[in-house]
Protein backbone atom coordinates (compact mmCIF):
# COMPACT_ATOMS: atom_id res chain seq x y z
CA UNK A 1 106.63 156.09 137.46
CA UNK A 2 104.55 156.20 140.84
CA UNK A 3 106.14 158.46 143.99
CA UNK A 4 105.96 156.65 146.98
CA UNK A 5 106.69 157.81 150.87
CA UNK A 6 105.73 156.68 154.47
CA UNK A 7 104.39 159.96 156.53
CA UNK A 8 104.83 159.69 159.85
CA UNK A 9 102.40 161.23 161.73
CA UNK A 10 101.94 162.82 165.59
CA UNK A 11 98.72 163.95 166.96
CA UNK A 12 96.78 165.36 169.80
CA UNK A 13 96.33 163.04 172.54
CA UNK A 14 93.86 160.56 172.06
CA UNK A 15 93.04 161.72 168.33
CA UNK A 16 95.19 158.86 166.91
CA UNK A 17 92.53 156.79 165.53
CA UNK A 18 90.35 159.26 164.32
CA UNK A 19 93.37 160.80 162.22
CA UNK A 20 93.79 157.77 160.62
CA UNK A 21 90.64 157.06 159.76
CA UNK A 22 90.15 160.53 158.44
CA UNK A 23 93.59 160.25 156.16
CA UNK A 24 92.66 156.71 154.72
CA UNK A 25 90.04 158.69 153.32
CA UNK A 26 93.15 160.65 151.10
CA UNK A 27 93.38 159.96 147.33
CA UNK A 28 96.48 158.02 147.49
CA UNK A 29 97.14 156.88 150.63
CA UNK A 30 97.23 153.38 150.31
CA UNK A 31 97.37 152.23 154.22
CA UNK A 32 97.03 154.71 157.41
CA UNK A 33 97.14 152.77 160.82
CA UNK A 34 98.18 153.29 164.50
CA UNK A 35 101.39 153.20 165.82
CA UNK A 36 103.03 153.21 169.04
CA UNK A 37 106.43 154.78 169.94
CA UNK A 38 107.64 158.74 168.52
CA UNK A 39 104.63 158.48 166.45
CA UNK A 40 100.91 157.81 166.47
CA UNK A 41 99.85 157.26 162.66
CA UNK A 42 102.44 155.98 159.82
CA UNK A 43 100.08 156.52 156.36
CA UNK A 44 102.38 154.96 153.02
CA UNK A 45 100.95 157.24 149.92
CA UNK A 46 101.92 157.48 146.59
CA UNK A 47 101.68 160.26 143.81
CA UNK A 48 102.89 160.49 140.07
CA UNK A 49 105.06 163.22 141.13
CA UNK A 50 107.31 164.54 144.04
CA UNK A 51 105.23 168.03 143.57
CA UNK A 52 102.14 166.03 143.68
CA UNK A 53 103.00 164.08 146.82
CA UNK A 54 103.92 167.22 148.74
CA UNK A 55 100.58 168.89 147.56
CA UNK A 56 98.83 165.94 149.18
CA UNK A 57 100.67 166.48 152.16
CA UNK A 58 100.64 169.97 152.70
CA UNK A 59 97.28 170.37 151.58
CA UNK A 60 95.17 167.09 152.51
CA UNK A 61 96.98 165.56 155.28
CA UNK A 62 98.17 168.63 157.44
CA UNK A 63 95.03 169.78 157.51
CA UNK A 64 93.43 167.09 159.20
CA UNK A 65 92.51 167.81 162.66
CA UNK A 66 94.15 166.83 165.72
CA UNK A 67 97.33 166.58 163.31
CA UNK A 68 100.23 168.29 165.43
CA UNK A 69 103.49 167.37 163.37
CA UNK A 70 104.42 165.36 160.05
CA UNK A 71 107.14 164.06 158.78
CA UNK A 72 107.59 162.73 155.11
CA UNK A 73 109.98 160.25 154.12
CA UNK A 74 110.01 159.28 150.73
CA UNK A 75 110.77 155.33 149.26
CA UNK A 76 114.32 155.36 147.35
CA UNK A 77 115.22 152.13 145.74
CA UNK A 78 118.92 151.57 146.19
């Protein structure tokens, strides 16, 4: 069973675009565009694993530059 989440993304100003070209890079993230509103990038990613998906946050996505604050929210089906 596949993990999946939306991860909402702020970033410096005027680094929008280059974040999310940079993320779509990201073994499993499956879409990364621009947003307007509270948040500048919204990436959807999936993992095998809850661990796995967090790794790939914490240590893929944060780490992008010109990231300033994330916010993970995982897909439940109801």
């Amino acid at each position: 069973m596949t993990v999946a989440a939306y991860v909402l993304i702020q970033t410096e100003v005027g680094k929008a675009a280059s974040v999310a070209r940079t993320v779509s890079d990201i073994e499993g993230v499956v879409t990364a565009e621009d947003v307007t509103g509270p948040y500048d990038v919204i990436v959807r990613a999936t993992a095998a694993t809850m661990d796995e998906l967090g790794r790939m946050v914490v240590g893929r996505v944060q780490v992008v530059e010109g990231i300033t604050r994330t916010v993970t929210c995982p897909v439940v089906n109801l």
